[in-house]
Protein backbone atom coordinates (compact mmCIF):
# COMPACT_ATOMS: atom_id res chain seq x y z
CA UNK A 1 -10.46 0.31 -4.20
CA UNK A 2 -9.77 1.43 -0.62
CA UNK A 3 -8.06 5.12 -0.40
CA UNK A 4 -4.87 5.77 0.66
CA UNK A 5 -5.42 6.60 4.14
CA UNK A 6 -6.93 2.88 4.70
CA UNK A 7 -4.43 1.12 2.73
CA UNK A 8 -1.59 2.83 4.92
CA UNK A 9 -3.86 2.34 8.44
CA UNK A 10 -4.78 -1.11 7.50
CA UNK A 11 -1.04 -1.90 6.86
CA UNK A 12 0.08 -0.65 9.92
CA UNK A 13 -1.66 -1.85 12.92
CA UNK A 14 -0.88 -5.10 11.05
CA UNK A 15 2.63 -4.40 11.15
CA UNK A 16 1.77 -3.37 15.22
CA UNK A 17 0.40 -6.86 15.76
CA UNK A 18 3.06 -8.76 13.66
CA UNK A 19 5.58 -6.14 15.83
CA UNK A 20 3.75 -7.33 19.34
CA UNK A 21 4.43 -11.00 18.58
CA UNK A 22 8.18 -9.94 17.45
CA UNK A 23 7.65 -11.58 13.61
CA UNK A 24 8.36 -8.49 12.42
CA UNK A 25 11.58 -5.91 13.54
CA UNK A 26 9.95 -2.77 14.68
CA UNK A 27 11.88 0.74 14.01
CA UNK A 28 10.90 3.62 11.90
CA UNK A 29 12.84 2.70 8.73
CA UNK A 30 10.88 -0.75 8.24
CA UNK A 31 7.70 1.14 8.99
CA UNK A 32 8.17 3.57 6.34
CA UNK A 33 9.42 1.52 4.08
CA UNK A 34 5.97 -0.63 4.40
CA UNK A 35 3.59 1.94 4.40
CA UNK A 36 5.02 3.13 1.00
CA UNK A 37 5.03 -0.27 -0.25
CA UNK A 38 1.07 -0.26 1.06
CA UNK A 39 0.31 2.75 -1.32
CA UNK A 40 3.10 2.09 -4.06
CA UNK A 41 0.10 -0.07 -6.77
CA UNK A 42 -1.37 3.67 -6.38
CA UNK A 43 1.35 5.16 -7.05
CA UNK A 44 0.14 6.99 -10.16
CA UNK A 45 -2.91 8.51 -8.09
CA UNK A 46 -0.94 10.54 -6.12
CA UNK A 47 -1.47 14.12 -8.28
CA UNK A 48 1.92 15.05 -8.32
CA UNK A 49 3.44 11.96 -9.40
CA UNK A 50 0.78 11.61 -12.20
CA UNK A 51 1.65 15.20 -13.34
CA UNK A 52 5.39 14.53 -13.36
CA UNK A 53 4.97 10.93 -15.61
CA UNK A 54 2.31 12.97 -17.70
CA UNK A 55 4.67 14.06 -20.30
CA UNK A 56 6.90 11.23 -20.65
CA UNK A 57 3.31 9.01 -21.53
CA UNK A 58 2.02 11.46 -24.36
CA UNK A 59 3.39 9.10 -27.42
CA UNK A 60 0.86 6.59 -25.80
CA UNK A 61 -2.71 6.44 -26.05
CA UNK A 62 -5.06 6.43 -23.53
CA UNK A 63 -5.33 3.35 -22.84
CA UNK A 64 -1.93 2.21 -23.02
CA UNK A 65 -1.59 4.60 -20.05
CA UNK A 66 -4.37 2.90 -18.95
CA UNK A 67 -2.79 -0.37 -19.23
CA UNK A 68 0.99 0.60 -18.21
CA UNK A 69 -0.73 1.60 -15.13
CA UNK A 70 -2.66 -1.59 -14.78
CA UNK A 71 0.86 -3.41 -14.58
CA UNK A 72 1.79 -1.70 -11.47
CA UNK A 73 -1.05 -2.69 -9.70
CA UNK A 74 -0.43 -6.46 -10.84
CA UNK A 75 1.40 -8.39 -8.07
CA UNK A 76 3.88 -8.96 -11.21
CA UNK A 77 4.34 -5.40 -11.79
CA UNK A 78 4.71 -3.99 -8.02
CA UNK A 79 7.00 -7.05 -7.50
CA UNK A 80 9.34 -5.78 -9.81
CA UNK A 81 8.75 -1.93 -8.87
CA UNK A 82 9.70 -3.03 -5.92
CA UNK A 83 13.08 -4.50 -7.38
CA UNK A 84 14.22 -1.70 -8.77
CA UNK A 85 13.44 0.80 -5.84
CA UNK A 86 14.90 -1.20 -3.33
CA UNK A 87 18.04 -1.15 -5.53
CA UNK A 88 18.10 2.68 -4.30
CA UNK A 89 18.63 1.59 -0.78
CA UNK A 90 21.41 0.14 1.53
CA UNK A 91 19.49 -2.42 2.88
CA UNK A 92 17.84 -3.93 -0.22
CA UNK A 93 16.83 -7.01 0.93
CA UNK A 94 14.98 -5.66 3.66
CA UNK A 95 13.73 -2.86 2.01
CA UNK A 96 12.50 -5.61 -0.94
CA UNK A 97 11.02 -7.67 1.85
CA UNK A 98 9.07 -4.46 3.69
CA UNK A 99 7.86 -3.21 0.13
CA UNK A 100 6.36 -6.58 -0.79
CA UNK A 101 4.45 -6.78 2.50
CA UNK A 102 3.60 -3.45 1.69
CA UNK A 103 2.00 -4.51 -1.58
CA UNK A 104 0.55 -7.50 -0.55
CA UNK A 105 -1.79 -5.50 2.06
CA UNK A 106 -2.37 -3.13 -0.52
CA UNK A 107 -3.57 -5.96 -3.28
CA UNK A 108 -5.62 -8.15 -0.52
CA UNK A 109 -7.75 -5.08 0.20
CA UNK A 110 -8.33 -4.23 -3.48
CA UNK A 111 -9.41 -7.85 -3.53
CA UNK A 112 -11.75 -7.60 -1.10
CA UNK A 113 -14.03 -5.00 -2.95
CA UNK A 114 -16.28 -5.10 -5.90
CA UNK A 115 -14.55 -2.45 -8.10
CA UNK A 116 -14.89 -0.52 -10.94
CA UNK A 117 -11.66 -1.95 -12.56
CA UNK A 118 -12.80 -5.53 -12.29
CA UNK A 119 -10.64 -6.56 -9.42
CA UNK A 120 -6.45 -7.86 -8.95
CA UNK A 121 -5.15 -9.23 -11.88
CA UNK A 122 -3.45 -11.64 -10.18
CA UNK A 123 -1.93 -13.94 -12.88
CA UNK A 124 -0.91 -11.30 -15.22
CA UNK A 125 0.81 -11.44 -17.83
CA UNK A 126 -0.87 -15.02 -18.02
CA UNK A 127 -4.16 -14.47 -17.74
CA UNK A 128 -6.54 -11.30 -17.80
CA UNK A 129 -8.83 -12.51 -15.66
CA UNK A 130 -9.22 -10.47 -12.37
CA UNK A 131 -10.24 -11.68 -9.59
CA UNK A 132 -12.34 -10.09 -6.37
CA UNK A 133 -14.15 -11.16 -3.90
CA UNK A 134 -16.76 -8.46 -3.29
CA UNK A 135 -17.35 -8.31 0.32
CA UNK A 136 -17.17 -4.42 0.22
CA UNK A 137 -18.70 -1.77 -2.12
CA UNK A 138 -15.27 0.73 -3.02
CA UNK A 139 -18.35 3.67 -3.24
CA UNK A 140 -19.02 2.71 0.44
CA UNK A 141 -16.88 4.41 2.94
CA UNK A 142 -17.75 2.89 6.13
CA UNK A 143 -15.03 0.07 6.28
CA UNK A 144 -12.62 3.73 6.16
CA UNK A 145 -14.72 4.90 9.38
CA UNK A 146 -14.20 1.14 10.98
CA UNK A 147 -10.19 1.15 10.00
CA UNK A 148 -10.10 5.15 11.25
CA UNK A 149 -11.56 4.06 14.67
CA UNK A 150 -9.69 0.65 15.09
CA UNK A 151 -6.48 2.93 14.26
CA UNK A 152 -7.33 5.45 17.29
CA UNK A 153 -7.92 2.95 19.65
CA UNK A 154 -4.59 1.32 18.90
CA UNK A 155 -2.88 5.10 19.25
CA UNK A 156 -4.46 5.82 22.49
CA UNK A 157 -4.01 2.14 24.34
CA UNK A 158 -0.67 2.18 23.45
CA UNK A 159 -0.33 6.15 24.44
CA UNK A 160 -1.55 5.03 27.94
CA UNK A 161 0.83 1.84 27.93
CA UNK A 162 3.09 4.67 27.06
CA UNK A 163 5.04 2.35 23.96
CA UNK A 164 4.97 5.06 21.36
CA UNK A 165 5.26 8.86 21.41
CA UNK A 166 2.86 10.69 19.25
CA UNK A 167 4.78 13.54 19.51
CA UNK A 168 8.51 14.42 19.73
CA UNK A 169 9.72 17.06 21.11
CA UNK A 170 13.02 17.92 18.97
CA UNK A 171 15.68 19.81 20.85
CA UNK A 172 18.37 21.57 19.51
């Protein structure tokens, strides 16, 4: 599957173009709040997080880990992941809404590659078939090179259209 960086990259210059054309509200909050929802199916990659969950998995076997994991990266599973974290927040709706776009970048990628976990499950629990449509190899990195590129271009023209500040000076 694509890494983190292009899941999060990928996610947002499409939340820059859906910004542009004023579909989407643009302010910091809804762009967080997407790019976690871009990485949130690999949630349990991140080292940290898989170290913290490590214990509470030990009565299962390996692959029941395997396969609790498998759920969150099931539009099914992140769907409802993304229930329960947006309870957390104030705005819930719009954090639910943000999270699912989020997700849905995130699972259209993994579709795109031919992968070592067989694809998106896309109708479980009703079926165990996955699906993908194997445009890209995930051992090949050069779609991350393309995405890296397309994302520096985007920094720098709007830099020198001077619509976003790369840096912020914080003053006291």
């Amino acid at each position: 599957m694509p890494d983190w960086v292009t899941h999060i990259i990928t996610t947002w210059l499409i939340y820059q173009l859906l910004a542009r054309f004023k579909i989407l509200k643009k302010n910091r909050y809804n762009e967080i709040i997407l790019l976690f929802g871009a990485i949130l199916p690999d949630i349990n990659r991140l080292a940290l997080i898989g170290e913290v969950l490590q214990p509470l998995l030990l009565f299962y076997t390996n692959e029941q880990t395997y396969y609790f994991f498998l759920v969150i990266h099931t539009p099914i599973g992140s769907l409802l992941i993304a229930g329960i974290i947006a309870q957390i927040f104030e705005k819930r709706k719009e954090t639910f809404l943000y999270l699912v776009g989020g997700i849905t970048s995130h699972l259209m990628l993994d579709m795109l590659l031919t992968s070592i976990n067989k694809g998106v499950y896309f109708l479980f629990p009703f079926s165990f078939q996955p699906f993908q449509l194997k445009l890209l190899n995930s051992m090949d990195m050069s779609y991350m090179i393309i995405t890296i590129t397309i994302f520096l271009c985007t920094l720098f023209y709007q830099k020198a259209k001077n619509k976003i500040v790369i840096v912020n000076n914080f003053n006291y």
